[in-house]
Protein backbone atom coordinates (compact mmCIF):
# COMPACT_ATOMS: atom_id res chain seq x y z
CA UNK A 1 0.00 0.00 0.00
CA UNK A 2 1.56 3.29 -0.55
CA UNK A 3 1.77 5.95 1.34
CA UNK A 4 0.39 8.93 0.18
CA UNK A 5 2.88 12.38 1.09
CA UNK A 6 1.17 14.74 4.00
CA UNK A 7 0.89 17.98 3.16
CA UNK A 8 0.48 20.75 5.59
CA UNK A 9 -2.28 23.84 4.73
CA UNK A 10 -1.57 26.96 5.53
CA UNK A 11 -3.65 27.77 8.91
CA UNK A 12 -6.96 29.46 8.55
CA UNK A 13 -8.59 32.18 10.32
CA UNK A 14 -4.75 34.05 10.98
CA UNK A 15 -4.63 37.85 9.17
CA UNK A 16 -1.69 39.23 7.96
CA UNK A 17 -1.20 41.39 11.11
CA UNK A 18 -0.81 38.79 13.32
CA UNK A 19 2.17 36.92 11.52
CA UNK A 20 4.39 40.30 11.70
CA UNK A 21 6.98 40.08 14.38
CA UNK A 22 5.37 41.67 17.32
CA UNK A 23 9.33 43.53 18.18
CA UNK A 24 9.48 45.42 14.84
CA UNK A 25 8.63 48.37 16.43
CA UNK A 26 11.26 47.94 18.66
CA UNK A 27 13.80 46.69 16.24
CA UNK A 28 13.08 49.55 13.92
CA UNK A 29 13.39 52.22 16.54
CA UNK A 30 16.94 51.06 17.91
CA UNK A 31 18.11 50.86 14.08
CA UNK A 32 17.15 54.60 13.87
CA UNK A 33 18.59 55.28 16.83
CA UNK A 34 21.58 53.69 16.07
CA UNK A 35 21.93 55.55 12.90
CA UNK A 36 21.28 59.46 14.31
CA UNK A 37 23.87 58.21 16.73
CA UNK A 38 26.51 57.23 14.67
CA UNK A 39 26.23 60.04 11.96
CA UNK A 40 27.59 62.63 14.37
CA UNK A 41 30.48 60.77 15.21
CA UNK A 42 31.42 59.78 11.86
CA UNK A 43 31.35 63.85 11.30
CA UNK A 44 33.42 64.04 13.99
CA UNK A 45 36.07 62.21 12.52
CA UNK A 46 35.86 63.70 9.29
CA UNK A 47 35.43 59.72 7.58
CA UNK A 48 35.60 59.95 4.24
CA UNK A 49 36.71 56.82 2.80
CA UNK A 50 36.36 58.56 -1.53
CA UNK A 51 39.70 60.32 -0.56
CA UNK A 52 41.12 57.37 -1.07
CA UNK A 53 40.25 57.09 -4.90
CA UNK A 54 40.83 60.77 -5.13
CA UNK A 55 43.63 60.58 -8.65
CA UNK A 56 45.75 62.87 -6.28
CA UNK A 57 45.81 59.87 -3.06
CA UNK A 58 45.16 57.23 -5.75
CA UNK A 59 48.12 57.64 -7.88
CA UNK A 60 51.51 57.90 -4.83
CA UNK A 61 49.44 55.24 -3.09
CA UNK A 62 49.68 52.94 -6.44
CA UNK A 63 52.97 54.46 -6.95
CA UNK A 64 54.42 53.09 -3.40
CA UNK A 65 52.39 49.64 -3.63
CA UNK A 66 53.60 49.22 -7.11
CA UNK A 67 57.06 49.42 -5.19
CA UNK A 68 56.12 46.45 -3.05
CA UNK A 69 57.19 43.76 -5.88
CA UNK A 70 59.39 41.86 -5.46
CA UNK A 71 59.89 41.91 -1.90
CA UNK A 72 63.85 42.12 -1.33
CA UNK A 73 65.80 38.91 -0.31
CA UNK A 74 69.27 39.99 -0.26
CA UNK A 75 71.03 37.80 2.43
CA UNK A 76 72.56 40.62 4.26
CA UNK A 77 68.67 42.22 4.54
CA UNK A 78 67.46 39.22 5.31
CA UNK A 79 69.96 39.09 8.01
CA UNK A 80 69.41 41.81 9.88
CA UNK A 81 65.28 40.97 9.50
CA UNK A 82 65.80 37.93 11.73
CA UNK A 83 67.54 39.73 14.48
CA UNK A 84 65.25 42.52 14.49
CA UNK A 85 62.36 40.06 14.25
CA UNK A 86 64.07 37.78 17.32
CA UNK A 87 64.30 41.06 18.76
CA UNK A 88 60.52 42.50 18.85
CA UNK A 89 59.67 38.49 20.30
CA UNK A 90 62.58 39.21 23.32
CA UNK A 91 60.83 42.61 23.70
CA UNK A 92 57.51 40.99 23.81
CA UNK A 93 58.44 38.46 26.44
CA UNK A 94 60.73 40.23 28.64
CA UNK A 95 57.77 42.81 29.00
CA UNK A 96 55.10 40.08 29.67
CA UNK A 97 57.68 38.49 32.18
CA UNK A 98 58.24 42.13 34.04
CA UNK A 99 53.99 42.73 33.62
CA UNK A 100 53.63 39.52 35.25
CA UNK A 101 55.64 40.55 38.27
CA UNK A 102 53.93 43.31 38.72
CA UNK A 103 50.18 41.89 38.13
CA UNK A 104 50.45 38.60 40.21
CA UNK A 105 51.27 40.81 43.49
CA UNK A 106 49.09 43.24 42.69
CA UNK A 107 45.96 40.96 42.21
CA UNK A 108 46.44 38.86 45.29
CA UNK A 109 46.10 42.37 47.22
CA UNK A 110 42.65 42.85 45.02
CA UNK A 111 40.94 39.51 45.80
CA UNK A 112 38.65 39.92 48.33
CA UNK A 113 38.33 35.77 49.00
CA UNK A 114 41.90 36.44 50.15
CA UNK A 115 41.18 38.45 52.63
CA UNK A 116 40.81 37.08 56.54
CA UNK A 117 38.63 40.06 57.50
CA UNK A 118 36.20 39.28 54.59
CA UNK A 119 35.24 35.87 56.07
CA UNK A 120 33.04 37.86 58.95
CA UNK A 121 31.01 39.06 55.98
CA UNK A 122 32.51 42.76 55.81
CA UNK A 123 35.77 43.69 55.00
CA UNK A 124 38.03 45.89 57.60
CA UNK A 125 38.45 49.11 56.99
CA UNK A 126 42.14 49.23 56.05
CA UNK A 127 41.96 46.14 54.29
CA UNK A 128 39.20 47.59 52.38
CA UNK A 129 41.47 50.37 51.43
CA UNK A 130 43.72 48.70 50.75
CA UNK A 131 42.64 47.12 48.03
CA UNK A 132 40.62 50.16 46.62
CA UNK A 133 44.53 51.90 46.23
CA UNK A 134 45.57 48.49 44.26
CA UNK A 135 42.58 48.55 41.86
CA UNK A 136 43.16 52.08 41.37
CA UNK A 137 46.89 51.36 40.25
CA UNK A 138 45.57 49.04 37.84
CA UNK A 139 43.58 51.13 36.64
CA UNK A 140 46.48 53.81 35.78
CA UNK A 141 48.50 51.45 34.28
CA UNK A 142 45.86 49.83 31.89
CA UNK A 143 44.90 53.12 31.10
CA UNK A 144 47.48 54.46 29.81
CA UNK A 145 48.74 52.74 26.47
CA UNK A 146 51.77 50.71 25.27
CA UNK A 147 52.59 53.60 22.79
CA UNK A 148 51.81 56.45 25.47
CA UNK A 149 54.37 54.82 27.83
CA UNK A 150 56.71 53.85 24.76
CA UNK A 151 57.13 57.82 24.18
CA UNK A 152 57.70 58.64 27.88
CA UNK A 153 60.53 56.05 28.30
CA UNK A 154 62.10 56.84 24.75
CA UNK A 155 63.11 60.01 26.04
CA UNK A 156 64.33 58.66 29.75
CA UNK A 157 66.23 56.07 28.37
CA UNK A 158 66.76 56.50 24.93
CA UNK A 159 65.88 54.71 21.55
CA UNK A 160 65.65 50.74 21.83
CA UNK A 161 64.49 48.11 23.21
CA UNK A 162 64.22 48.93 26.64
CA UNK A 163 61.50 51.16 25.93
CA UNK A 164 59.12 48.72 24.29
CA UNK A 165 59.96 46.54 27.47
CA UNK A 166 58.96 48.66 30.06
CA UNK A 167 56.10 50.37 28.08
CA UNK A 168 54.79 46.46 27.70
CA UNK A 169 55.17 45.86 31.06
CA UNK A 170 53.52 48.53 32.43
CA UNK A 171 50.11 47.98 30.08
CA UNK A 172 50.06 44.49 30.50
CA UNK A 173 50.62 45.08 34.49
CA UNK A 174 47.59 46.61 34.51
CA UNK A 175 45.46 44.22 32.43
CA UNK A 176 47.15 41.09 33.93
CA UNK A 177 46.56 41.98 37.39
CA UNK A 178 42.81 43.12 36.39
CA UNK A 179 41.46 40.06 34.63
CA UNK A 180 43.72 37.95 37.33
CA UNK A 181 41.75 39.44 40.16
CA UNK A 182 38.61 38.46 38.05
CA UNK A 183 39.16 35.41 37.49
CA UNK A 184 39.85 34.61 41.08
CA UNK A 185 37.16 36.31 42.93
CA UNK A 186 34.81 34.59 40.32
CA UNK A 187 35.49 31.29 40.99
CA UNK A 188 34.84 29.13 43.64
CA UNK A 189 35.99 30.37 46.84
CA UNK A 190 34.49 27.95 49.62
CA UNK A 191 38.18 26.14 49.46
CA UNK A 192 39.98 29.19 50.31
CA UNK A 193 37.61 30.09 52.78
CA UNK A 194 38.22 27.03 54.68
CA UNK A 195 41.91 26.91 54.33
CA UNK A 196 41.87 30.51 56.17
CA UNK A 197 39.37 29.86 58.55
CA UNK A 198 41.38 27.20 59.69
CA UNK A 199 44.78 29.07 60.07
CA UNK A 200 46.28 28.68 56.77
CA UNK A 201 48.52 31.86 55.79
CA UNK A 202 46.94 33.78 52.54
CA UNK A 203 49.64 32.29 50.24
CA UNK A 204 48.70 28.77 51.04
CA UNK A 205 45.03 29.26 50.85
CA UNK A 206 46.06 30.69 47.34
CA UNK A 207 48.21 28.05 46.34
CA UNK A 208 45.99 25.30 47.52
CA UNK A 209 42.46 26.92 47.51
CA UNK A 210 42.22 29.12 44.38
CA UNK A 211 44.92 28.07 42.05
CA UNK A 212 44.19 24.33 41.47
CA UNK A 213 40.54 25.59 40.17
CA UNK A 214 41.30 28.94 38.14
CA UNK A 215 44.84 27.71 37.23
CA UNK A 216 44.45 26.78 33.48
CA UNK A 217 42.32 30.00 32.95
CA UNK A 218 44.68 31.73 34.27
CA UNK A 219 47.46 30.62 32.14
CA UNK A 220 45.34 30.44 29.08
CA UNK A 221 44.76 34.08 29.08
CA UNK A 222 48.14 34.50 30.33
CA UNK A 223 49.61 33.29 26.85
CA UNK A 224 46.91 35.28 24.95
CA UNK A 225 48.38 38.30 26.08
CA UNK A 226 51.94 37.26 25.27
CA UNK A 227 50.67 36.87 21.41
CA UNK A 228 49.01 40.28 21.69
CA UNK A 229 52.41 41.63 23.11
CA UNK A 230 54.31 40.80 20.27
CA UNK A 231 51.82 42.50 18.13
CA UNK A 232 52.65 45.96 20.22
CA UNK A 233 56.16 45.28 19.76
CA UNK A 234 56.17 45.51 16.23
CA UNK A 235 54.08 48.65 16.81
CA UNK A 236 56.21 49.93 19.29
CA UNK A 237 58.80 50.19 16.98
CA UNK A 238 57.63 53.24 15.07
CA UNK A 239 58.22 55.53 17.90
CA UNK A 240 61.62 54.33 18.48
CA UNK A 241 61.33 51.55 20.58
CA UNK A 242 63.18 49.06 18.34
CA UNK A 243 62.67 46.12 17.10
CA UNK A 244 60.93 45.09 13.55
CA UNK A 245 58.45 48.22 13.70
CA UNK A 246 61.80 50.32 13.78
CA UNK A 247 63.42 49.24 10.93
CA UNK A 248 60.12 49.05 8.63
CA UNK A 249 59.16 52.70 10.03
CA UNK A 250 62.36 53.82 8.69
CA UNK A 251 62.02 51.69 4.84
CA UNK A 252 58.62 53.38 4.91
CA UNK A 253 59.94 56.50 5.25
CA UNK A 254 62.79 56.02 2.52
CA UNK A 255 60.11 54.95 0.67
CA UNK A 256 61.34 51.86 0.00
CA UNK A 257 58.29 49.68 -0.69
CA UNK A 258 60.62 46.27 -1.35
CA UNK A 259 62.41 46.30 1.95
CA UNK A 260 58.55 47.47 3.56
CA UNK A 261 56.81 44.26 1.75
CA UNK A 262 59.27 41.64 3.27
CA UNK A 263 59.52 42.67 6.94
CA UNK A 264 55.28 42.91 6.33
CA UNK A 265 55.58 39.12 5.29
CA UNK A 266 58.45 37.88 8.25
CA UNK A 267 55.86 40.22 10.21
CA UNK A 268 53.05 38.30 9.08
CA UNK A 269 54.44 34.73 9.70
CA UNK A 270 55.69 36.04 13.29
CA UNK A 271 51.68 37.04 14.18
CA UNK A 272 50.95 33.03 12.14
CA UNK A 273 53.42 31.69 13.89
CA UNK A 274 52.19 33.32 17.95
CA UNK A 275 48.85 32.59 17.10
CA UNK A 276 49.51 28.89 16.33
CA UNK A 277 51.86 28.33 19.36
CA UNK A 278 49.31 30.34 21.83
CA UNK A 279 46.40 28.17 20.36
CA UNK A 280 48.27 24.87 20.77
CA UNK A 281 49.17 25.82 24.50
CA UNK A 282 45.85 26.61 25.44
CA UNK A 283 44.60 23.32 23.66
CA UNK A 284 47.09 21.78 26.07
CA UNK A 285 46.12 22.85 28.98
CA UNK A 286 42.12 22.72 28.28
């Protein structure tokens, strides 16, 4: 016997006005809004993306691409590339190392579950303080950014390196010690609070109470922010910091577009290659 296909009517008795979506009104109004919001703002920053096209942008812009090809591989360039490009990673993680001395200390003092005063239910006074003063520092130091504090310390200490170090380690302080602090007072805390009720110092209850359960998100996000910091490096380098940046802000400026489109490829595989190693560490530890 076979079976004969079901088909499906539309349903009676239902006018047009009751299969609209009952939030259009609402989804219309926030589009609007969106709109009279953002026009102002794009004033504001005089966008004009035709200026591009303009024959008098159009034509040095071709001009200095056209320049691009082929990238130059002379061995002595490609040379000094690697060092500056071993460079701007050393930069990268001698400043995460330096932020990460500075964050971990500063985001123990910001947990509350840390604190033996917060296990009556309200925390001390001075305590409290305390650890107002440390989330304030953090705050100054993430506000302030890599290329900000790149410019202050070029002219303390000079061109180089040393710069982009401590202008990395300064940002990332601030960030590190932020999320850190998070992540800590997010998770669960009933292990730390019975390590301290029960005399344990606040370094054990944090190295046997919080730790263990917020370790691999801590170190996950850890190594995400040393693959961002070799991205400032290379950034860093344009105001004098050293580093890859330096040496392709000075091709750019010679206009030489060869020696520009190879450090833009060895830049290119460097960001490839972070990404894949930071991606393969925190599939490790998940």
């Amino acid at each position: 016997m076979a079976l004969q296909p079901l088909s499906v009517s539309p349903a009676r008795g239902l006018s047009p006005a009751s299969l609209r979506d009952p939030a259009w009104h609402q989804r219309v109004t926030w589009a609007v809004v969106g709109l009279v919001l953002l026009w102002p703002t794009l004033v504001l920053t005089e966008f004009k993306p035709w200026v591009l096209v303009e024959p008098g942008s159009l034509a040095p812009t071709l001009r200095f691409l056209g320049d691009f090809l082929p990238p130059k591989l002379d061995p002595a360039f490609l040379s000094m590339v690697a060092i500056e490009t071993w460079r701007t990673v050393a930069m990268a993680t001698a400043g995460l190392v330096l932020a990460l001395l500075l964050a971990v200390p500063l985001a123990l003092l910001s947990v509350r579950s840390l604190s033996v005063s917060a296990l009556s239910g309200r925390m001390a006074v001075w305590p409290a303080a305390l650890r107002q003063v440390v989330r304030w520092t953090l705050v100054l130091l993430r506000s302030v950014p890599e290329l900000i504090w790149a410019l202050v310390f070029v002219r303390v200490v000079g061109l180089g390196p040393t710069a982009g170090v401590l202008a990395i380690a300064l940002t990332y302080g601030g960030m590190l010690g932020k999320v850190y602090a998070e992540i800590l007072d997010s998770g669960e805390t009933h292990a730390t609070s019975s390590l301290l009720r029960n005399g344990s110092g606040r370094l054990q209850a944090f190295l046997y109470g919080l730790l263990p359960q917020n370790g691999a998100e801590l170190t996950s996000y850890t190594v995400y922010r040393w693959e961002c910091a070799i991205r400032s490096s290379a950034v860093l380098g344009f105001v004098g910091a050293g580093g890859l940046g330096q040496q392709m802000d000075a091709s750019m400026k010679m206009f030489n577009g060869s020696e520009v489109a190879t450090m833009l490829l060895v830049f290119m595989a460097l960001v490839w290659l972070a990404d894949r190693v930071s991606a393969w560490l925190r599939k490790g530890l998940g």
